[in-house]
Protein backbone atom coordinates (compact mmCIF):
# COMPACT_ATOMS: atom_id res chain seq x y z
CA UNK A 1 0.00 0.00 0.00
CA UNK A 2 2.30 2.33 1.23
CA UNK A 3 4.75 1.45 -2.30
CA UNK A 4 1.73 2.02 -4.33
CA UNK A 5 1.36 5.39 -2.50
CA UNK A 6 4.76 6.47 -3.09
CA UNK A 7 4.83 5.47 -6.95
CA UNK A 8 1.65 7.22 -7.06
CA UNK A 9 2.94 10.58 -5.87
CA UNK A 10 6.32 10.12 -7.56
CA UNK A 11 4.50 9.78 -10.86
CA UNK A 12 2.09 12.67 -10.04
CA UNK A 13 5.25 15.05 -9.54
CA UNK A 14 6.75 14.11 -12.87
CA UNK A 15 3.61 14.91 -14.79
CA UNK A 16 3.52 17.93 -12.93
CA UNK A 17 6.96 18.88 -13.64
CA UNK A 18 6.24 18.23 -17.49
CA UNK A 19 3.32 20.37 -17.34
CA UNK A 20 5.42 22.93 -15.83
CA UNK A 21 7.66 22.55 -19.34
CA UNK A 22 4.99 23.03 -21.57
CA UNK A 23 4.05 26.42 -19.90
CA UNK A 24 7.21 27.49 -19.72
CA UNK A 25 7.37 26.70 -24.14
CA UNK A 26 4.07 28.83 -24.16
CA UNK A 27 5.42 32.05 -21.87
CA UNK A 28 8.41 32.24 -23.71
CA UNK A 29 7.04 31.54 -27.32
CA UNK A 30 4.57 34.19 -26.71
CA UNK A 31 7.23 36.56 -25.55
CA UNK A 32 8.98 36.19 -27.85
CA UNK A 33 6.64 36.72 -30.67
CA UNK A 34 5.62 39.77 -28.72
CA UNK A 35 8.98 41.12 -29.27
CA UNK A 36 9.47 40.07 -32.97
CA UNK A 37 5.76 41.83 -34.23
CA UNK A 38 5.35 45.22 -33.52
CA UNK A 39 2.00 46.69 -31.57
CA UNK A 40 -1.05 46.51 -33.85
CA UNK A 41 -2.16 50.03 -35.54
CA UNK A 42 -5.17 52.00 -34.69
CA UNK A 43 -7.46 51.83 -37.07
CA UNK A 44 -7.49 56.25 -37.39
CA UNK A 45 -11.10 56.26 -35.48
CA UNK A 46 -11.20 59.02 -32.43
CA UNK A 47 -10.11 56.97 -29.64
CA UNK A 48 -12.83 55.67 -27.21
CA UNK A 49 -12.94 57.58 -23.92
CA UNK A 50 -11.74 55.19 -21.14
CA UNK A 51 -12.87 55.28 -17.64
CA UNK A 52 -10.84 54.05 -15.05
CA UNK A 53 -12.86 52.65 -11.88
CA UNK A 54 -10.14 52.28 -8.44
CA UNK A 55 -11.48 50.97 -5.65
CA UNK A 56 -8.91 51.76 -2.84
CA UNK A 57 -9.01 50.07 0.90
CA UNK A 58 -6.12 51.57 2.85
CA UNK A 59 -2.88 52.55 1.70
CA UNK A 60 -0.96 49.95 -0.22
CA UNK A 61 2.90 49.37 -0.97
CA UNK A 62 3.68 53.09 -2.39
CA UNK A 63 0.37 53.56 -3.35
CA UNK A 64 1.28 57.18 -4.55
CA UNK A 65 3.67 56.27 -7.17
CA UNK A 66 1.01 53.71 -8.26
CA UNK A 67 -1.41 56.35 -8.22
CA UNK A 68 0.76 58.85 -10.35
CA UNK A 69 1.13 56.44 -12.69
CA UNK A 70 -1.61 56.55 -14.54
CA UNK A 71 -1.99 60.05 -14.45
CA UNK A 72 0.59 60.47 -17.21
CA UNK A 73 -0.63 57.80 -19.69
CA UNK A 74 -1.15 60.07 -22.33
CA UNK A 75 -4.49 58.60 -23.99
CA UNK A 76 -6.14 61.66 -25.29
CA UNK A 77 -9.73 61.12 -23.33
CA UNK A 78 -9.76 58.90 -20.11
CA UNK A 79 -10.41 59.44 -16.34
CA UNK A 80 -9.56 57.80 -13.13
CA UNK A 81 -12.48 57.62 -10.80
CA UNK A 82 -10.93 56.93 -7.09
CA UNK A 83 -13.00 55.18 -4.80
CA UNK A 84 -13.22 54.92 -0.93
CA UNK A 85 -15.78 53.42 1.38
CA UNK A 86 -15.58 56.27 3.83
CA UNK A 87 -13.58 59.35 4.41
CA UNK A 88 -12.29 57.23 7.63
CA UNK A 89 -10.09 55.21 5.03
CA UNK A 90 -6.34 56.01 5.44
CA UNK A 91 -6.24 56.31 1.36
CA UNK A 92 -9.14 59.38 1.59
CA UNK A 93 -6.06 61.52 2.04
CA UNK A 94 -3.91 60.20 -0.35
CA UNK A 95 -6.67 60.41 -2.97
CA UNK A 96 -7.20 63.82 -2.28
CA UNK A 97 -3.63 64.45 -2.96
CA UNK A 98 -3.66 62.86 -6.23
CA UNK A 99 -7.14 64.70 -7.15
CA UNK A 100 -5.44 67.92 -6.54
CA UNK A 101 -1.61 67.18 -8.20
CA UNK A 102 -3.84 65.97 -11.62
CA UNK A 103 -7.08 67.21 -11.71
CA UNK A 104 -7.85 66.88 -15.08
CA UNK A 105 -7.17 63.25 -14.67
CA UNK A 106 -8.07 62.09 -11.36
CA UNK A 107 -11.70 62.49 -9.20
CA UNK A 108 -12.44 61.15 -5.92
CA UNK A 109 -16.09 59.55 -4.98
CA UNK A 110 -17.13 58.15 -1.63
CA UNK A 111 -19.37 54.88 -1.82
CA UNK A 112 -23.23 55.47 -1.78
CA UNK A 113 -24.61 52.69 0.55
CA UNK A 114 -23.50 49.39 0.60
CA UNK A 115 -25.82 47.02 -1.32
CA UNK A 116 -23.97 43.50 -1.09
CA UNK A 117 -20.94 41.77 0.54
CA UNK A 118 -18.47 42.14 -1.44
CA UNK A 119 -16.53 45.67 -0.58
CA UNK A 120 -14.75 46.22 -3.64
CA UNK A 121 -17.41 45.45 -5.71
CA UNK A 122 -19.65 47.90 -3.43
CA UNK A 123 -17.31 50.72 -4.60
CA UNK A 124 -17.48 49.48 -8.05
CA UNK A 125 -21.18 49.99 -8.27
CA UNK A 126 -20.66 53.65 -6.87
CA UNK A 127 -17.97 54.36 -9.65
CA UNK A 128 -19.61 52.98 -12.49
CA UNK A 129 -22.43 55.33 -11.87
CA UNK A 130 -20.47 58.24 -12.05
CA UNK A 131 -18.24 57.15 -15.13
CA UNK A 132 -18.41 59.42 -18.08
CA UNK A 133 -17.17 57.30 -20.87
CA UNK A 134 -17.94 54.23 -22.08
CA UNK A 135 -15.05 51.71 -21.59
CA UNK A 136 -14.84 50.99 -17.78
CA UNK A 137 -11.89 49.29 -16.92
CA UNK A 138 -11.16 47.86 -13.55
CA UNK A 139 -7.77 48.59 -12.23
CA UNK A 140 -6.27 47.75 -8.76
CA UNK A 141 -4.94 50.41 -6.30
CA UNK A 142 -1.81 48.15 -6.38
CA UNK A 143 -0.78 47.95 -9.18
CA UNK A 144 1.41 49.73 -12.40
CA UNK A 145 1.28 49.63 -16.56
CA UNK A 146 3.82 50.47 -19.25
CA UNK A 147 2.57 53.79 -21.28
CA UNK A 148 1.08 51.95 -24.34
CA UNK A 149 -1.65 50.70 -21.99
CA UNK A 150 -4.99 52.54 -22.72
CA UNK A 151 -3.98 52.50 -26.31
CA UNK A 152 -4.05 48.63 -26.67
CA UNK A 153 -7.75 48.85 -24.83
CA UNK A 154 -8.80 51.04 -27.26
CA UNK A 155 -7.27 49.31 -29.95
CA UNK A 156 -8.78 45.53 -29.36
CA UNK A 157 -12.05 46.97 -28.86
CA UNK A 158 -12.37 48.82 -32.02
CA UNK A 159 -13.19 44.76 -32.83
CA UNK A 160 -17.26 44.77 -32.21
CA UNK A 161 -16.61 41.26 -31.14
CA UNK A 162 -14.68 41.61 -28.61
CA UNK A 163 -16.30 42.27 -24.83
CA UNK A 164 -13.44 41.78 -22.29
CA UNK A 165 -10.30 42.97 -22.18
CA UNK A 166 -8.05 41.47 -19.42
CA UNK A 167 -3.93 41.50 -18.55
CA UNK A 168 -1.99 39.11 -17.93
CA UNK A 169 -0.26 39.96 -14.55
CA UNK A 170 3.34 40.10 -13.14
CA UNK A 171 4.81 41.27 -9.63
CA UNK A 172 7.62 44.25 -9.10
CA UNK A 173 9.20 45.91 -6.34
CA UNK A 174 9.76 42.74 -3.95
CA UNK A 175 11.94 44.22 -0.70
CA UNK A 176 10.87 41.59 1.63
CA UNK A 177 10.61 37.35 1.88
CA UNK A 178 6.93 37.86 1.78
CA UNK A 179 6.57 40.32 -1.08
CA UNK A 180 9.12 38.54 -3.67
CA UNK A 181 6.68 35.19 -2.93
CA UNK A 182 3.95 37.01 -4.11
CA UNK A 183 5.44 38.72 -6.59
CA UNK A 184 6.88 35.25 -7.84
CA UNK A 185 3.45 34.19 -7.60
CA UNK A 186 1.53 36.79 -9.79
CA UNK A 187 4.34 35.98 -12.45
CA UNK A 188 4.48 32.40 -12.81
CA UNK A 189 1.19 31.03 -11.67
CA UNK A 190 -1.20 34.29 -12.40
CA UNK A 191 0.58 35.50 -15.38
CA UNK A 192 1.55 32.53 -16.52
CA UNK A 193 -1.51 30.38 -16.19
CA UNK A 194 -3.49 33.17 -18.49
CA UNK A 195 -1.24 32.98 -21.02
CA UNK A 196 -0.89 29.36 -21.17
CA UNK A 197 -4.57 28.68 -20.95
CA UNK A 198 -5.16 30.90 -24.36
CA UNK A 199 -2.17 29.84 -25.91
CA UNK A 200 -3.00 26.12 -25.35
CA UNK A 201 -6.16 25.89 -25.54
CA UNK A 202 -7.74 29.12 -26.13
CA UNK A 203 -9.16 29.23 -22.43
CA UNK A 204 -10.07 33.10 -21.30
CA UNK A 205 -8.88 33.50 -18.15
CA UNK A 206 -10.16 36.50 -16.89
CA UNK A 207 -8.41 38.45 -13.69
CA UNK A 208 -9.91 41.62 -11.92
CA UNK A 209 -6.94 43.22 -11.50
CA UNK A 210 -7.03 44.45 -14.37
CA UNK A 211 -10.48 44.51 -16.34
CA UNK A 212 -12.28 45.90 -18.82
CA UNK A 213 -15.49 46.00 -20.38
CA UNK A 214 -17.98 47.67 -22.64
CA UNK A 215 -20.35 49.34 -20.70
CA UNK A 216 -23.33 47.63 -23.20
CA UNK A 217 -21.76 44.54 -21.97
CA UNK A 218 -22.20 45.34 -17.84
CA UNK A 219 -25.65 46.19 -18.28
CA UNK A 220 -26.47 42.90 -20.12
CA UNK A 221 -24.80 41.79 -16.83
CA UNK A 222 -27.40 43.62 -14.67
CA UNK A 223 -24.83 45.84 -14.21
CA UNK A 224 -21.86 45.13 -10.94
CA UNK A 225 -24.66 45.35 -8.65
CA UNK A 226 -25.18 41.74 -10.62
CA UNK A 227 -22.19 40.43 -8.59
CA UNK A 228 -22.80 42.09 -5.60
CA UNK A 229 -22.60 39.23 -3.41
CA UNK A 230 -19.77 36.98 -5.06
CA UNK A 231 -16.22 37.32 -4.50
CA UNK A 232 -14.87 36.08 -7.54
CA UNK A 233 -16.61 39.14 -9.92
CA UNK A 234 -14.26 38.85 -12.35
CA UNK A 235 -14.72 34.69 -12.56
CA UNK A 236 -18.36 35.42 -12.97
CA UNK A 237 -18.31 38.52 -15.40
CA UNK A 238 -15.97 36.70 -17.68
CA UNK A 239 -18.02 33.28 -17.54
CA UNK A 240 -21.18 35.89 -18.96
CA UNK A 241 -18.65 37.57 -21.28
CA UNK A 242 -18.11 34.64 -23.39
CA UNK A 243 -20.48 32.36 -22.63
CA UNK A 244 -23.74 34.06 -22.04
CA UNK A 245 -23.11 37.17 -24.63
CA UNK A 246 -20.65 35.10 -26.75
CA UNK A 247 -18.52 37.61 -27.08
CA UNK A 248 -14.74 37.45 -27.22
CA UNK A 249 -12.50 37.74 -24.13
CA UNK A 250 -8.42 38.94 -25.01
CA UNK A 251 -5.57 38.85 -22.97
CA UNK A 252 -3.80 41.56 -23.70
CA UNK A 253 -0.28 42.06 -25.22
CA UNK A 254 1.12 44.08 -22.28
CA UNK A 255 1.46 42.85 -18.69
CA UNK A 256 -0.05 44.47 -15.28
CA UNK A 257 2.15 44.99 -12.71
CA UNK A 258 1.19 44.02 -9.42
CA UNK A 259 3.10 45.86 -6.84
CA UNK A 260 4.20 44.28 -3.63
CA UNK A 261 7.32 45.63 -1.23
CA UNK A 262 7.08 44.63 2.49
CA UNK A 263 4.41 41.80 3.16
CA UNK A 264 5.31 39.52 5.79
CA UNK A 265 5.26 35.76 4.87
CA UNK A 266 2.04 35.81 7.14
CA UNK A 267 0.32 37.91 5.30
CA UNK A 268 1.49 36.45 1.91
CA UNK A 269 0.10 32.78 3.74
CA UNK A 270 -3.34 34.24 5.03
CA UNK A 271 -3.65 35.59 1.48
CA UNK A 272 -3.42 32.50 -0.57
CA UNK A 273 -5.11 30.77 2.29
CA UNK A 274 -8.50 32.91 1.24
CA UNK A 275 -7.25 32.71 -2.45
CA UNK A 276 -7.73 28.94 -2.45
CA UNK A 277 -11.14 28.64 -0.92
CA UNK A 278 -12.94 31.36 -3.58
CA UNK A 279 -11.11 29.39 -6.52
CA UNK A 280 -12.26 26.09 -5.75
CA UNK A 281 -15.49 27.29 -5.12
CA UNK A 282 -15.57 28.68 -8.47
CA UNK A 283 -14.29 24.96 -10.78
CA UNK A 284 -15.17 21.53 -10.28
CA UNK A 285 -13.23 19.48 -7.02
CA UNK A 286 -11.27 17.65 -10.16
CA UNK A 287 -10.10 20.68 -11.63
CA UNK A 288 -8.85 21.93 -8.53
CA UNK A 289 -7.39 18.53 -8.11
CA UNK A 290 -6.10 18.96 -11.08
CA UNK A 291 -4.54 21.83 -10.86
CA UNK A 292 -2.30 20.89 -7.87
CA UNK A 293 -0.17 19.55 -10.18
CA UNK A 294 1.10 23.00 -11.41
CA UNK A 295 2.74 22.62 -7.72
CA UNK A 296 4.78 19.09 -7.96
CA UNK A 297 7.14 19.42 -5.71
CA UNK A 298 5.28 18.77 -2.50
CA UNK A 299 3.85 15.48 -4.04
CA UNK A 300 7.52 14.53 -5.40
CA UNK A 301 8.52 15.29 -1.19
CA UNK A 302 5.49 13.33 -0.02
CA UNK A 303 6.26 10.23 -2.36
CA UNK A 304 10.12 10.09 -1.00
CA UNK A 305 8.77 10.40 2.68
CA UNK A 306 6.71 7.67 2.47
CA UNK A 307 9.29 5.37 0.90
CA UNK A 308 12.66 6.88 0.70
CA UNK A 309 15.05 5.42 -1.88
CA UNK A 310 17.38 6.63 -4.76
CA UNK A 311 14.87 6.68 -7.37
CA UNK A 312 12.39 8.76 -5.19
CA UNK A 313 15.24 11.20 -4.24
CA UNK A 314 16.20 11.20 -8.20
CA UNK A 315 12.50 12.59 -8.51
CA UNK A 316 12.60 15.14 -5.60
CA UNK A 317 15.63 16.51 -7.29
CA UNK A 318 14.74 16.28 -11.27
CA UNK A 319 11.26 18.26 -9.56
CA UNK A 320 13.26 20.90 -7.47
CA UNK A 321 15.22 21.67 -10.74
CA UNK A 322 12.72 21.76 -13.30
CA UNK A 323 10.30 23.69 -10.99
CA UNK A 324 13.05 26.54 -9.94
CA UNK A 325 13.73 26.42 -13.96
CA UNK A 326 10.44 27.13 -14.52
CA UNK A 327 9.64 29.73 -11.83
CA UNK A 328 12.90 31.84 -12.28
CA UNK A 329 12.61 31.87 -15.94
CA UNK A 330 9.19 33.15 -16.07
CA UNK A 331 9.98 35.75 -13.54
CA UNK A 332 12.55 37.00 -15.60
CA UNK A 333 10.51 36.81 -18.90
CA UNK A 334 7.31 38.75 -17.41
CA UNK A 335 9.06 41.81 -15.95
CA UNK A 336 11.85 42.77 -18.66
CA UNK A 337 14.18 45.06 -16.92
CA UNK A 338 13.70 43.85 -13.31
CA UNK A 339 16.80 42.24 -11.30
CA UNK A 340 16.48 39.19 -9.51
CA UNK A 341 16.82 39.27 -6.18
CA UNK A 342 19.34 36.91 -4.55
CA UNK A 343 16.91 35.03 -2.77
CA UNK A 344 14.26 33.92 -5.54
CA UNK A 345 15.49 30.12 -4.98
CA UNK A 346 14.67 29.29 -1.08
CA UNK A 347 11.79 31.69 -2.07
CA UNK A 348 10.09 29.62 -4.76
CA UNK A 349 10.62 26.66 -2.67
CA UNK A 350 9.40 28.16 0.36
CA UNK A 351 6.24 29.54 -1.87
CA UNK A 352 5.87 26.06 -3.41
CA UNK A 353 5.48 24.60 0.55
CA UNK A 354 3.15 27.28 2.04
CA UNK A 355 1.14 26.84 -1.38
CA UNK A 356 0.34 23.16 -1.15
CA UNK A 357 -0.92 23.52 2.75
CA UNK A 358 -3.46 26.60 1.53
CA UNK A 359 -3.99 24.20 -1.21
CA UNK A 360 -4.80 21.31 0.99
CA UNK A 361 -7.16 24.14 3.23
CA UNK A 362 -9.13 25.19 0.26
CA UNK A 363 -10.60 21.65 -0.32
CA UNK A 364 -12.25 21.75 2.95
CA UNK A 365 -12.77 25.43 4.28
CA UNK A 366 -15.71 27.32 3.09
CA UNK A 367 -15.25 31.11 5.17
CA UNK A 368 -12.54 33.72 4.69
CA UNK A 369 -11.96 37.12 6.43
CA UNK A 370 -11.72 39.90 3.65
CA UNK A 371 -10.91 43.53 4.53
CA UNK A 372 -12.56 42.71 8.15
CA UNK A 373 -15.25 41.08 7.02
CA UNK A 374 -16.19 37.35 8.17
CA UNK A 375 -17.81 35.38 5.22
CA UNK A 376 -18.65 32.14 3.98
CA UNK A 377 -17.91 31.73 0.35
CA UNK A 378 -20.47 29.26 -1.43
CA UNK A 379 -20.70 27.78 -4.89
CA UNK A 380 -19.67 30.26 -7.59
CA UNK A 381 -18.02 32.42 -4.99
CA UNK A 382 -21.35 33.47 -3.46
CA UNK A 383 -20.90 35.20 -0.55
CA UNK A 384 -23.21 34.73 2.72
CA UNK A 385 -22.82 35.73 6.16
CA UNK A 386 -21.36 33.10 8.69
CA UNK A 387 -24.57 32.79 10.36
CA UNK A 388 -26.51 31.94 7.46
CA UNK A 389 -27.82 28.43 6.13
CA UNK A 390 -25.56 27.02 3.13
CA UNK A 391 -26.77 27.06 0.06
CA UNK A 392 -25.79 24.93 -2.39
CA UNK A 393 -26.42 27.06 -5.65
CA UNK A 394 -26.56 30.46 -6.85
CA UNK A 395 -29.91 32.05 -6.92
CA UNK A 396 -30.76 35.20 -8.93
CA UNK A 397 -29.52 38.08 -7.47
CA UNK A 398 -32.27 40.55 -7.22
CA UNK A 399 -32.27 44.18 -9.05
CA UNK A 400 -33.03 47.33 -6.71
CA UNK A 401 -36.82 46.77 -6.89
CA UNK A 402 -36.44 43.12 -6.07
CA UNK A 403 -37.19 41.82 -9.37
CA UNK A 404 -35.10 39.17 -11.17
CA UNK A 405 -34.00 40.50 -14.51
CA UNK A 406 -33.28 37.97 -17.17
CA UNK A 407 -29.73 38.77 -17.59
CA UNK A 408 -28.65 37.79 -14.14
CA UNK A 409 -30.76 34.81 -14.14
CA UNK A 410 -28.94 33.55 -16.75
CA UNK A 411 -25.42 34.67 -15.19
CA UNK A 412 -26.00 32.92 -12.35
CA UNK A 413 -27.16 29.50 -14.11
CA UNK A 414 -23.25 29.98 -15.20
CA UNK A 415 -21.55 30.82 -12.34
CA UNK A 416 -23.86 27.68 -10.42
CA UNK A 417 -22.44 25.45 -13.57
């Protein structure tokens, strides 16, 4: 039993580890094709006007420099809406700041009421009401894009077809244990995963840290107060994207960077911890089964435990390699320009580790604790307070006057499936 065990895990580990290969191919192939053909060319058209919705929640790693940096993107008609719950918020101030350095650019709304559980998208509803343009596009308070970026969004939606717009995602400005683990991360399972996924097999993999959307397209939605109570909004938006609108979802050319500077390992672990539990409750226990594989080192460790011998340790070590070959190399590939720090290799391995055990948790732990708030997390990512009764599907969510509309009855048949 316990031989049959071992070979098991052994053999799980080395698939894993050739998986790991074949995204590694796709990341570089892509990259380099990126840098061989030159940026596509607008079509002449006066550029779409592009509104920028930023939910903030406290003051993130350098959040100014984040914030300056897309007030100098030099797109000819865009805004960025900033968004706080409350002028309690200790990012109220450093919004105002930013309003009053770029006016032009930059306004500052406080949310109006707070219709479901999910905070950010709470503020997203608020924004989206105020937005003057068309395009809204979902950006993170933490995170940074190279100049070209409003101009690709306006580019891939001159296409009629096309109804999401999403980036694939990196990490910069590691300065502690914690932060380069996340930043490794965002680059080589995030970032890495989305562009595998479409290069493989032409899978959309939609992430909200970057997002956007025609506003036609959110209203077909019912609109963010849709996805008021799920976690996963940008799961669920992308899901009625391209399968209830059946229009196209595009990863775009041009990485987001996610930036991350002094988190503690704790608070990289708690993180991925909560991370786990809202994406298996958004794909089928296999999948997320599945998926584990993406992480073989743990399974090549387990294997050798169990029965230790020179072939298992042969595996361990072929895994460590090819993983840290993997890892490092798409690090490098998805932020040109950025060193390495010293310590990416006891990082990744030390990543790989905490990983597996939020892994593990995810398959059995149903409630996370999100910007102070206590929640269980449901099928779909459907969020309902601890005290209620689980449900095991996603019902409607109801419009303002309590009515079902179509459109979200027929999200919600997707996000349940």
């Amino acid at each position: 039993m316990t031989h049959a065990l071992s070979l098991t895990l052994l053999t799980l580990a080395g698939i894993g580890a050739f998986v790991l290969g074949v995204q590694l191919f796709f990341v570089l192939r892509r990259q380099w094709s990126l840098a061989q053909a030159p940026a596509p060319v607008s079509s002449g058209r006066t550029p779409a006007g592009i509104s920028i919705l930023k939910p903030l929640c406290g003051v993130d790693d350098d959040l100014e420099a984040n914030l300056a940096c897309f007030a100098t993107l030099g797109y000819p008609a865009y805004e960025v809406i900033l968004g706080v719950k409350d002028a309690r918020d200790p990012a109220y101030q450093v919004a105002q700041a930013a309003v009053a350095r770029w006016p032009q650019v930059m306004r500052l709304e406080l949310q109006h009421g707070e219709p479901g559980l999910n905070p950010k998208v709470n503020q997203l509803i608020t924004l989206a009401g105020v937005a003057r343009y068309d395009i809204l596009l979902i950006s993170d308070s933490n995170t940074r894009v190279e100049p070209d970026y409003l101009h690709e969004i306006a580019r891939t939606f001159e296409d009629p077809d096309v109804g999401c717009i999403s980036h694939p995602v990196s990490g910069i400005g590691e300065q502690t244990l914690g932060s380069l683990m996340d930043n490794l991360y965002q680059s080589t399972t995030t970032g890495a995963g989305q562009i595998a996924a479409k290069q493989a097999a032409d899978q959309d993999i939609v992430v909200g840290k970057s997002m956007a959307l025609r506003r036609e397209v959110l209203e077909a939605l019912g609109g963010f107060y849709s996805v008021r109570n799920v976690l996963a909004e940008d799961f669920v938006i992308g899901r009625w994207v391209t399968r209830g609108l059946g229009k196209r979802a595009v990863v775009a050319r041009a990485p987001v960077y996610n930036v991350s500077q002094k988190k503690s390992v704790s608070a990289f672990f708690k993180r991925y911890l909560r991370w786990c539990i809202i994406h298996h409750s958004c794909i089928p226990t296999p999948l997320y089964l599945a998926q584990s594989l993406l992480n073989p080192l743990p399974y090549a460790l387990l294997g050798a435990m169990l029965e230790p011998s020179l072939r298992a340790l042969g595996v361990v070590a072929g895994v460590t390699v090819a993983k840290l070959i993997h890892d490092v190399a798409v690090f490098r590939a998805l932020r040109p320009g950025q060193p390495t720090p010293a310590m990416t290799v006891p990082a990744v391995l030390l990543k790989d580790v905490l990983l597996f055990v939020a892994w593990a948790n995810g398959l059995f732990a149903r409630s996370v604790d999100w910007r102070g708030n206590k929640l269980r997390v449901m099928a779909g990512s459907r969020l309902v307070p601890p005290t209620s009764a689980p449900v095991q599907s996603l019902p409607g969510a109801e419009t303002a006057s309590g009515a079902k509309s179509e459109s979200e009855s027929d999200s919600n048949e997707l996000l349940a499936g």
